[in-house]
PDB file of N, CA and C in Angstrom:
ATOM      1  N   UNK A   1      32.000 -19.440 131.591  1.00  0.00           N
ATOM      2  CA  UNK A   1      30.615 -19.888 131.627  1.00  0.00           C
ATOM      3  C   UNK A   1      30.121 -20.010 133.075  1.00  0.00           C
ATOM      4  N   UNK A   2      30.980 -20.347 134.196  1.00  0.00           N
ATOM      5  CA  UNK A   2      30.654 -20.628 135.683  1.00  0.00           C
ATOM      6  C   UNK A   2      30.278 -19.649 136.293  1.00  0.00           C
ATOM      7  N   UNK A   3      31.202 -18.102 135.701  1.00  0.00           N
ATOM      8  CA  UNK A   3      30.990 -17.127 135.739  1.00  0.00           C
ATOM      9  C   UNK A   3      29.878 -16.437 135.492  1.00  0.00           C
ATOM     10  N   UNK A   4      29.118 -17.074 134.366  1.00  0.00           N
ATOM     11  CA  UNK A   4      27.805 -16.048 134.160  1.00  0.00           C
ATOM     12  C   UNK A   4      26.558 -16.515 134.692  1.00  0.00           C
ATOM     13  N   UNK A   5      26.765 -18.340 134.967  1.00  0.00           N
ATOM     14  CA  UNK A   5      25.933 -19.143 136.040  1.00  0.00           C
ATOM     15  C   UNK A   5      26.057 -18.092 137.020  1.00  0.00           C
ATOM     16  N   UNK A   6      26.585 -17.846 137.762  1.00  0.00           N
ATOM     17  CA  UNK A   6      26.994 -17.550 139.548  1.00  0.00           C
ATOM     18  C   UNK A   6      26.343 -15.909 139.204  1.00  0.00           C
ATOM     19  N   UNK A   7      26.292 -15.427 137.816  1.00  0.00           N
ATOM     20  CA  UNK A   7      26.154 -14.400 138.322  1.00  0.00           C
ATOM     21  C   UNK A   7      24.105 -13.981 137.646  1.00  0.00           C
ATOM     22  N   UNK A   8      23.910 -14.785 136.725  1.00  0.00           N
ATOM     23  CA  UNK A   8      22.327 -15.229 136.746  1.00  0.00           C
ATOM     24  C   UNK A   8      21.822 -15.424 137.772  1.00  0.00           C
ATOM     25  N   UNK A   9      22.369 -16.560 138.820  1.00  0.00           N
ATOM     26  CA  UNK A   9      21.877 -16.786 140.423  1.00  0.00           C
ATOM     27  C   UNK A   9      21.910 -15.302 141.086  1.00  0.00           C
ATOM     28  N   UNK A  10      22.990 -14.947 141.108  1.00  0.00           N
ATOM     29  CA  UNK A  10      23.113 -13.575 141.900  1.00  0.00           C
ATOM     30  C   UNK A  10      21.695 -12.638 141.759  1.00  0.00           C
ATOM     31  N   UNK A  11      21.267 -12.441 140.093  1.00  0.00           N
ATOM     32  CA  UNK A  11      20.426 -11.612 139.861  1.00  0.00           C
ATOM     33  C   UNK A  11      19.333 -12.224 140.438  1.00  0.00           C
ATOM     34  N   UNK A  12      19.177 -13.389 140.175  1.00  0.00           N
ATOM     35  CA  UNK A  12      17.829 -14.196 140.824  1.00  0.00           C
ATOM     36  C   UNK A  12      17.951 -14.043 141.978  1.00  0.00           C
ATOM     37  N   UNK A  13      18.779 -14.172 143.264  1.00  0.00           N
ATOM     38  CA  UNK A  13      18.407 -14.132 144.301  1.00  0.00           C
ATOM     39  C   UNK A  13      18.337 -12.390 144.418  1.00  0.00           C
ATOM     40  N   UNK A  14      19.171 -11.287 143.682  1.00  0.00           N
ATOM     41  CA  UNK A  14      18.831 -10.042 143.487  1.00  0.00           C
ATOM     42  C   UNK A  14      17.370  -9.317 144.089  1.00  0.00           C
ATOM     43  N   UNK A  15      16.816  -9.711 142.574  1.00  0.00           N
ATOM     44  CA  UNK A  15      15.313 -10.123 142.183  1.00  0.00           C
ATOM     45  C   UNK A  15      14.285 -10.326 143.816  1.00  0.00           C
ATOM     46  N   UNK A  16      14.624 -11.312 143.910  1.00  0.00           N
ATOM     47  CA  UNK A  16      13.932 -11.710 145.313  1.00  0.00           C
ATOM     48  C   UNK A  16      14.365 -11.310 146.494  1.00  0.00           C
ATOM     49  N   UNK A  17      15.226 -10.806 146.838  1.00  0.00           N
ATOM     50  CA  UNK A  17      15.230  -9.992 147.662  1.00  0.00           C
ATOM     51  C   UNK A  17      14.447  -8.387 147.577  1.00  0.00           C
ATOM     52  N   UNK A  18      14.610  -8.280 146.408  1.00  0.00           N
ATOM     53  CA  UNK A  18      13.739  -6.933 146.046  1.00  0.00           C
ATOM     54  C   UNK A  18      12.780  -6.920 146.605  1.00  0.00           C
ATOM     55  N   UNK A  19      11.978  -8.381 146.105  1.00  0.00           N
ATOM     56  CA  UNK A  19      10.821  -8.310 145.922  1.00  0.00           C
ATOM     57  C   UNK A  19       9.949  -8.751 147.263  1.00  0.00           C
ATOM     58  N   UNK A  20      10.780  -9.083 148.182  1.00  0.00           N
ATOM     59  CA  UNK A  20      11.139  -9.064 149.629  1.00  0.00           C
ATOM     60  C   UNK A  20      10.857  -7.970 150.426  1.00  0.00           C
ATOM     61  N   UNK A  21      11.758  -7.488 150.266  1.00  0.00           N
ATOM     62  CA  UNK A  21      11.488  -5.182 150.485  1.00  0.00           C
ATOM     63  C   UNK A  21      10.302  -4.717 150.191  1.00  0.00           C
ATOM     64  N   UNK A  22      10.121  -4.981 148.831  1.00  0.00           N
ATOM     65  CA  UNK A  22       9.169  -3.717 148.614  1.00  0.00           C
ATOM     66  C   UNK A  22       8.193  -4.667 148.577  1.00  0.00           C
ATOM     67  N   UNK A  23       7.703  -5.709 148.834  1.00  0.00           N
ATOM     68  CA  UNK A  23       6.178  -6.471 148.546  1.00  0.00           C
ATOM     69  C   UNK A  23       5.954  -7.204 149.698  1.00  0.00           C
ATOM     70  N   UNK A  24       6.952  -7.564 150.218  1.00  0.00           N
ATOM     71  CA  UNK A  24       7.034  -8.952 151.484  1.00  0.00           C
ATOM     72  C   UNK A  24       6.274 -10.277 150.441  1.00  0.00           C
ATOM     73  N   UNK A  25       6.963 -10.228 149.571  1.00  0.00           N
ATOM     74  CA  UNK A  25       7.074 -11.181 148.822  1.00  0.00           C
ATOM     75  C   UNK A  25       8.133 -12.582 148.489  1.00  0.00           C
ATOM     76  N   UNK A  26       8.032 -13.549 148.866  1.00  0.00           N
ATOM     77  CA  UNK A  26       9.183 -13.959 148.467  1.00  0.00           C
ATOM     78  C   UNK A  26       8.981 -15.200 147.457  1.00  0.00           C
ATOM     79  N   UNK A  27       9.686 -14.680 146.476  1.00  0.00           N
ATOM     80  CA  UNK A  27       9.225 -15.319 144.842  1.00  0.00           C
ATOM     81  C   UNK A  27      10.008 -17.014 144.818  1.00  0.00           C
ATOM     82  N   UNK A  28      11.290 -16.869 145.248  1.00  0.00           N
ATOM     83  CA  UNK A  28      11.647 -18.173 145.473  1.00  0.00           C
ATOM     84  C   UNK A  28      10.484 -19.390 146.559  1.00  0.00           C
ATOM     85  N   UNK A  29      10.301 -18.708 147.440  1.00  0.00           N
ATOM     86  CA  UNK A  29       9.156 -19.495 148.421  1.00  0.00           C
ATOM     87  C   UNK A  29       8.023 -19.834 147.512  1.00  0.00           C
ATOM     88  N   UNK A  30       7.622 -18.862 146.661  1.00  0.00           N
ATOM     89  CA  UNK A  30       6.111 -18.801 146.057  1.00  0.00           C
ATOM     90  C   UNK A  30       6.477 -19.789 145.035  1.00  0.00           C
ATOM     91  N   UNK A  31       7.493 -20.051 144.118  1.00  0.00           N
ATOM     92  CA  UNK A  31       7.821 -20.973 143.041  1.00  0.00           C
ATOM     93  C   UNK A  31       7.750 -22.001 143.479  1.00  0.00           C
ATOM     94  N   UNK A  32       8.722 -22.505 144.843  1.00  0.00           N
ATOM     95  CA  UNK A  32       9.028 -23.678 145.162  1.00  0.00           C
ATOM     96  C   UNK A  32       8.195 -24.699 146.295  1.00  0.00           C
ATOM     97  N   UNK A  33       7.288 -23.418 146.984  1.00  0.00           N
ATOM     98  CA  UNK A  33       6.321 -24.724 148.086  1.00  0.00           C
ATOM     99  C   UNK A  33       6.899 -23.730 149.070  1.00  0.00           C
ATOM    100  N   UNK A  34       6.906 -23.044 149.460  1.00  0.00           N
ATOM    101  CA  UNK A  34       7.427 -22.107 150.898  1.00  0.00           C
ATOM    102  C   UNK A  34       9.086 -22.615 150.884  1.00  0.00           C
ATOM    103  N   UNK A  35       9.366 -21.652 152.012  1.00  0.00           N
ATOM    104  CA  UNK A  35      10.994 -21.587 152.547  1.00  0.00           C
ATOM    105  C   UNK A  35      11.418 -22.771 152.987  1.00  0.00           C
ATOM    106  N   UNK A  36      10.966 -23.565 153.679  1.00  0.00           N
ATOM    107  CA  UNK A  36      11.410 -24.521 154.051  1.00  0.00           C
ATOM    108  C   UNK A  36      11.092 -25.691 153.498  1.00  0.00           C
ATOM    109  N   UNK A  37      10.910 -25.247 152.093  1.00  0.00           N
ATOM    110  CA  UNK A  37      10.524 -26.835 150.965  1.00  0.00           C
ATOM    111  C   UNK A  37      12.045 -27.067 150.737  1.00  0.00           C
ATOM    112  N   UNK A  38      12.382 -28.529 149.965  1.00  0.00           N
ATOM    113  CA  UNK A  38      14.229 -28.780 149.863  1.00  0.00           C
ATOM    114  C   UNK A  38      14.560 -27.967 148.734  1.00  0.00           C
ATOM    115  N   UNK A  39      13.656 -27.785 147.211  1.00  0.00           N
ATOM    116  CA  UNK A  39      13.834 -27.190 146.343  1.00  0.00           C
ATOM    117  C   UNK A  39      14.059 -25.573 146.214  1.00  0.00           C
ATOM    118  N   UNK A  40      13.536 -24.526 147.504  1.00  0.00           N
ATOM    119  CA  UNK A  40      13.573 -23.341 147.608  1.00  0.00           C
ATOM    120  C   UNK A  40      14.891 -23.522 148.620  1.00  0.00           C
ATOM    121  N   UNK A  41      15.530 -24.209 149.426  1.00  0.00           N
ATOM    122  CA  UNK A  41      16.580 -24.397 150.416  1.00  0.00           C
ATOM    123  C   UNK A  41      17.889 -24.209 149.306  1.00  0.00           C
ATOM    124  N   UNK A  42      17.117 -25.292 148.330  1.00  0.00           N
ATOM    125  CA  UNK A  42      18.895 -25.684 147.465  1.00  0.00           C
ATOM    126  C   UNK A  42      19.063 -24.379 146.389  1.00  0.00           C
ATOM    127  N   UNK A  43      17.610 -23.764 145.890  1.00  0.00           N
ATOM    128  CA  UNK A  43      18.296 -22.274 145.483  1.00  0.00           C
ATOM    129  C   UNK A  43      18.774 -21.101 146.221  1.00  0.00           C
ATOM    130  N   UNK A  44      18.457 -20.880 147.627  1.00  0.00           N
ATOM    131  CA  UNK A  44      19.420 -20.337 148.301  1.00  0.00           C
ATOM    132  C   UNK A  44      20.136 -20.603 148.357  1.00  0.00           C
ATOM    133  N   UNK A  45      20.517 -21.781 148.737  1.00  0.00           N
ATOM    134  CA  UNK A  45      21.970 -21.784 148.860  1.00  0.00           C
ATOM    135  C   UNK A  45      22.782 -21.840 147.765  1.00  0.00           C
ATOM    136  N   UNK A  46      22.154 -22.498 146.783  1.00  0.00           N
ATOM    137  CA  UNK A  46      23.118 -21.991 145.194  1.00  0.00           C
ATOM    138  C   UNK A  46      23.410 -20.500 144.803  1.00  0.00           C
ATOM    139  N   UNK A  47      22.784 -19.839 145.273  1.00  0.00           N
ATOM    140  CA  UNK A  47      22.597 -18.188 145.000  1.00  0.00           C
ATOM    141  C   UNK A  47      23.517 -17.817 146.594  1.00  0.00           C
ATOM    142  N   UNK A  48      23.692 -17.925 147.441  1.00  0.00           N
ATOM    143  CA  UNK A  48      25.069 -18.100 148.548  1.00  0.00           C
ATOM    144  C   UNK A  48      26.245 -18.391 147.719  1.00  0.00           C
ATOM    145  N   UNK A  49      26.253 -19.702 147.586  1.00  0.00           N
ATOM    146  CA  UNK A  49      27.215 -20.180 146.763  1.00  0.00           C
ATOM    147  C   UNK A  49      27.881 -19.424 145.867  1.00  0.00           C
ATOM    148  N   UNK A  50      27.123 -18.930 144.827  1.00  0.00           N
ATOM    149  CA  UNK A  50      27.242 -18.025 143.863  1.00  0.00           C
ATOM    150  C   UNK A  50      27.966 -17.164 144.074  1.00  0.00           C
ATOM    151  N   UNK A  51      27.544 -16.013 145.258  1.00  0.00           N
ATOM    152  CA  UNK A  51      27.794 -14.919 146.189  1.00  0.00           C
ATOM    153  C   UNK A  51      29.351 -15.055 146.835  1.00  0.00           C
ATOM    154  N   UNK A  52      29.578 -16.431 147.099  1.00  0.00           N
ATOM    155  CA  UNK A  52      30.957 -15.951 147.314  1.00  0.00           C
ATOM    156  C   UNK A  52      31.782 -16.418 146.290  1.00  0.00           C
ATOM    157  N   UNK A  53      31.455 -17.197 145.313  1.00  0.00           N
ATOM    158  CA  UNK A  53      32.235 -17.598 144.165  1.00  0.00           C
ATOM    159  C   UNK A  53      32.526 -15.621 143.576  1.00  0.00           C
ATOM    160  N   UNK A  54      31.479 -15.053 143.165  1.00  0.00           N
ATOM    161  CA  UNK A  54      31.465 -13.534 142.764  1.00  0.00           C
ATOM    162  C   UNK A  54      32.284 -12.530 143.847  1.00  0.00           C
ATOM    163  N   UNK A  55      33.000 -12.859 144.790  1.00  0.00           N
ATOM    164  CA  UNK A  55      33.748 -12.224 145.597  1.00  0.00           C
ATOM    165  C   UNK A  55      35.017 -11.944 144.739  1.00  0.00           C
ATOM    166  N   UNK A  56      35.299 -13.179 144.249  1.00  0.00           N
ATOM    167  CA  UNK A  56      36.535 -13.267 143.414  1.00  0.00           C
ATOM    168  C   UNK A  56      36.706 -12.553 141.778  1.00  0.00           C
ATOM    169  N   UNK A  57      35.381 -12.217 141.531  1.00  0.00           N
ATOM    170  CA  UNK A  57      34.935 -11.203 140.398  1.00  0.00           C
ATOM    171  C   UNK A  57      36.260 -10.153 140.611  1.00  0.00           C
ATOM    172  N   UNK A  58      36.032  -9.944 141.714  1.00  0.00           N
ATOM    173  CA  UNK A  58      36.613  -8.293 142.230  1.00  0.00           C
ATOM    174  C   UNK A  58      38.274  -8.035 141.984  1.00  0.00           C
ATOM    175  N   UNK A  59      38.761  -9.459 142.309  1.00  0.00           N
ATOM    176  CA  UNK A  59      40.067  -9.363 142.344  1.00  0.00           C
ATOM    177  C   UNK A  59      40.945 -10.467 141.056  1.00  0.00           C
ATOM    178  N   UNK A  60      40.255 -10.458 140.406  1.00  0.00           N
ATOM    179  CA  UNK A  60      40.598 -11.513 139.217  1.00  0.00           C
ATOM    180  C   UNK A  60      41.676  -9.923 138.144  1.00  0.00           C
ATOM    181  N   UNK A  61      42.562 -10.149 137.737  1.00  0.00           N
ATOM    182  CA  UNK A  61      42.638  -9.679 136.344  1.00  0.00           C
ATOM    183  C   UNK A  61      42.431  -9.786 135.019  1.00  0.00           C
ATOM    184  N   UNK A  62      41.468  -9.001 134.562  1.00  0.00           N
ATOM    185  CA  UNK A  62      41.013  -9.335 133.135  1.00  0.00           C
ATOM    186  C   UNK A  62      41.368  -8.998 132.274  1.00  0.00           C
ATOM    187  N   UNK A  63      42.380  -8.676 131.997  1.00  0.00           N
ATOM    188  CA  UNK A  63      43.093  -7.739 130.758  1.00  0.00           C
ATOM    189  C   UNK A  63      43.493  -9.008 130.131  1.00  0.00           C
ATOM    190  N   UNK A  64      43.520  -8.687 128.887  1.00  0.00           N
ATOM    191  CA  UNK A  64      43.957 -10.175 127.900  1.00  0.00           C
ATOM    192  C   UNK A  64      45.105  -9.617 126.965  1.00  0.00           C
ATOM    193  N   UNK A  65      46.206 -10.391 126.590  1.00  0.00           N
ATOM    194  CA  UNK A  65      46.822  -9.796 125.766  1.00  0.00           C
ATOM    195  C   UNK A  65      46.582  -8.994 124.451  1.00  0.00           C
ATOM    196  N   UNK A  66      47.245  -8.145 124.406  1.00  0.00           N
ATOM    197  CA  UNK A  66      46.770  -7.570 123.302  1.00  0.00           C
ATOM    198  C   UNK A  66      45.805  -6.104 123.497  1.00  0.00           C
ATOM    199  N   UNK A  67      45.142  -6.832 124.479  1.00  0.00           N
ATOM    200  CA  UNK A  67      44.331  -4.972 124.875  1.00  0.00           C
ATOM    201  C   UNK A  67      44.927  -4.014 125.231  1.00  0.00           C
ATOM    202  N   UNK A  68      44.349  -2.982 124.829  1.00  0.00           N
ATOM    203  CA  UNK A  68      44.879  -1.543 124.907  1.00  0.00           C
ATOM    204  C   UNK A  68      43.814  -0.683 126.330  1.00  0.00           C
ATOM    205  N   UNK A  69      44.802  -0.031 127.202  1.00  0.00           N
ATOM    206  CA  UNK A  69      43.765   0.814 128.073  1.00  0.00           C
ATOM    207  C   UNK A  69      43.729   2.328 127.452  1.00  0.00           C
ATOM    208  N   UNK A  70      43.441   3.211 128.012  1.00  0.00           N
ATOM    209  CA  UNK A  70      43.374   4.966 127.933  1.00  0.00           C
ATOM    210  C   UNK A  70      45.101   4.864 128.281  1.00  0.00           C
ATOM    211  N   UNK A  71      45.800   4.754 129.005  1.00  0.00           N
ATOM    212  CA  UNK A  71      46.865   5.355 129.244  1.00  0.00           C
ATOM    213  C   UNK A  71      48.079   4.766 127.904  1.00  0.00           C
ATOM    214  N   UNK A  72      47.878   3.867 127.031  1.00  0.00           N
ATOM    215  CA  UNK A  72      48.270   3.494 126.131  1.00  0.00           C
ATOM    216  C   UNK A  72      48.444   4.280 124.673  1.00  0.00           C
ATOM    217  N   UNK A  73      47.099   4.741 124.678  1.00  0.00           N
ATOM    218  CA  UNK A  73      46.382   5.229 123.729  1.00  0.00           C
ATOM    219  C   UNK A  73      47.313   6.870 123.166  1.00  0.00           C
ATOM    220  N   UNK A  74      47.783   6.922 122.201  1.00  0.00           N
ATOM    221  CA  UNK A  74      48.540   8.082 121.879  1.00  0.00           C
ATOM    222  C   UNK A  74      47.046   9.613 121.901  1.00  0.00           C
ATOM    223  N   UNK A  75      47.338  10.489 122.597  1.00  0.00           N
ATOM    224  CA  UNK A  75      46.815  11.518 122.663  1.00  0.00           C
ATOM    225  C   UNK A  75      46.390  12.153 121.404  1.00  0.00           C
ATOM    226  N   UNK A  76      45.412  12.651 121.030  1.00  0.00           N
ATOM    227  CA  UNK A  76      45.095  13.566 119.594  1.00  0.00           C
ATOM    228  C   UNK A  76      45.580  14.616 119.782  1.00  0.00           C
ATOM    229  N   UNK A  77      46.317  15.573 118.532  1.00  0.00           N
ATOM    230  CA  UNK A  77      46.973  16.462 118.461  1.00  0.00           C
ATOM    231  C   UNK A  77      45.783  17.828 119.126  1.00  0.00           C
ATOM    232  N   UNK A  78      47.134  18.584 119.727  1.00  0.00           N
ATOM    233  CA  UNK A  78      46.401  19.606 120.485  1.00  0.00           C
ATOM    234  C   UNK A  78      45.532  19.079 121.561  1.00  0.00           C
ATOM    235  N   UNK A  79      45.445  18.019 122.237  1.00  0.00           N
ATOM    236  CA  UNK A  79      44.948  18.151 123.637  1.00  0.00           C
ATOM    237  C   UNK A  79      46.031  17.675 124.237  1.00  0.00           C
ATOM    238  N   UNK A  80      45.620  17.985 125.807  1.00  0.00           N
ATOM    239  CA  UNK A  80      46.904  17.782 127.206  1.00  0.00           C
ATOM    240  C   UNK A  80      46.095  16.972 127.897  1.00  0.00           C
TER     241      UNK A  80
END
């Protein structure tokens, strides 16, 4: 579940950075009272936060018992 928090933030700060680029928009500022309101501060940095919690995405193993990959999988007759 912490996992899909961190990674909702991710898209949200995603999102606004986009919208950053291509608009010079910044949607977190516009929600919260500008950049330097406390409420637009503490979703950056929760969406930081996030960002390096999701570092560890990368190197976690997810295989659960019981799953099967491609190299497991018996071949159908007549292919190599």
């Amino acid at each position: 579940m912490f996992d899909k928090i961190c990674l909702i933030l991710l898209i949200i700060g995603g999102l606004n950075w986009g919208s950053i680029g291509l608009f010079q928009f910044d949607l977190v500022a516009w929600a919260f009272g500008g950049q330097d309101a406390l409420f637009s501060r503490i979703v950056y940095t929760l969406v930081a936060l996030s960002a390096v919690w999701c570092i560890s995405l990368l190197f976690r193993d997810n295989t659960e018992a019981g799953d099967s990959n491609d190299m497991d999988m018996p071949m159908a007759s007549g292919s190599h």
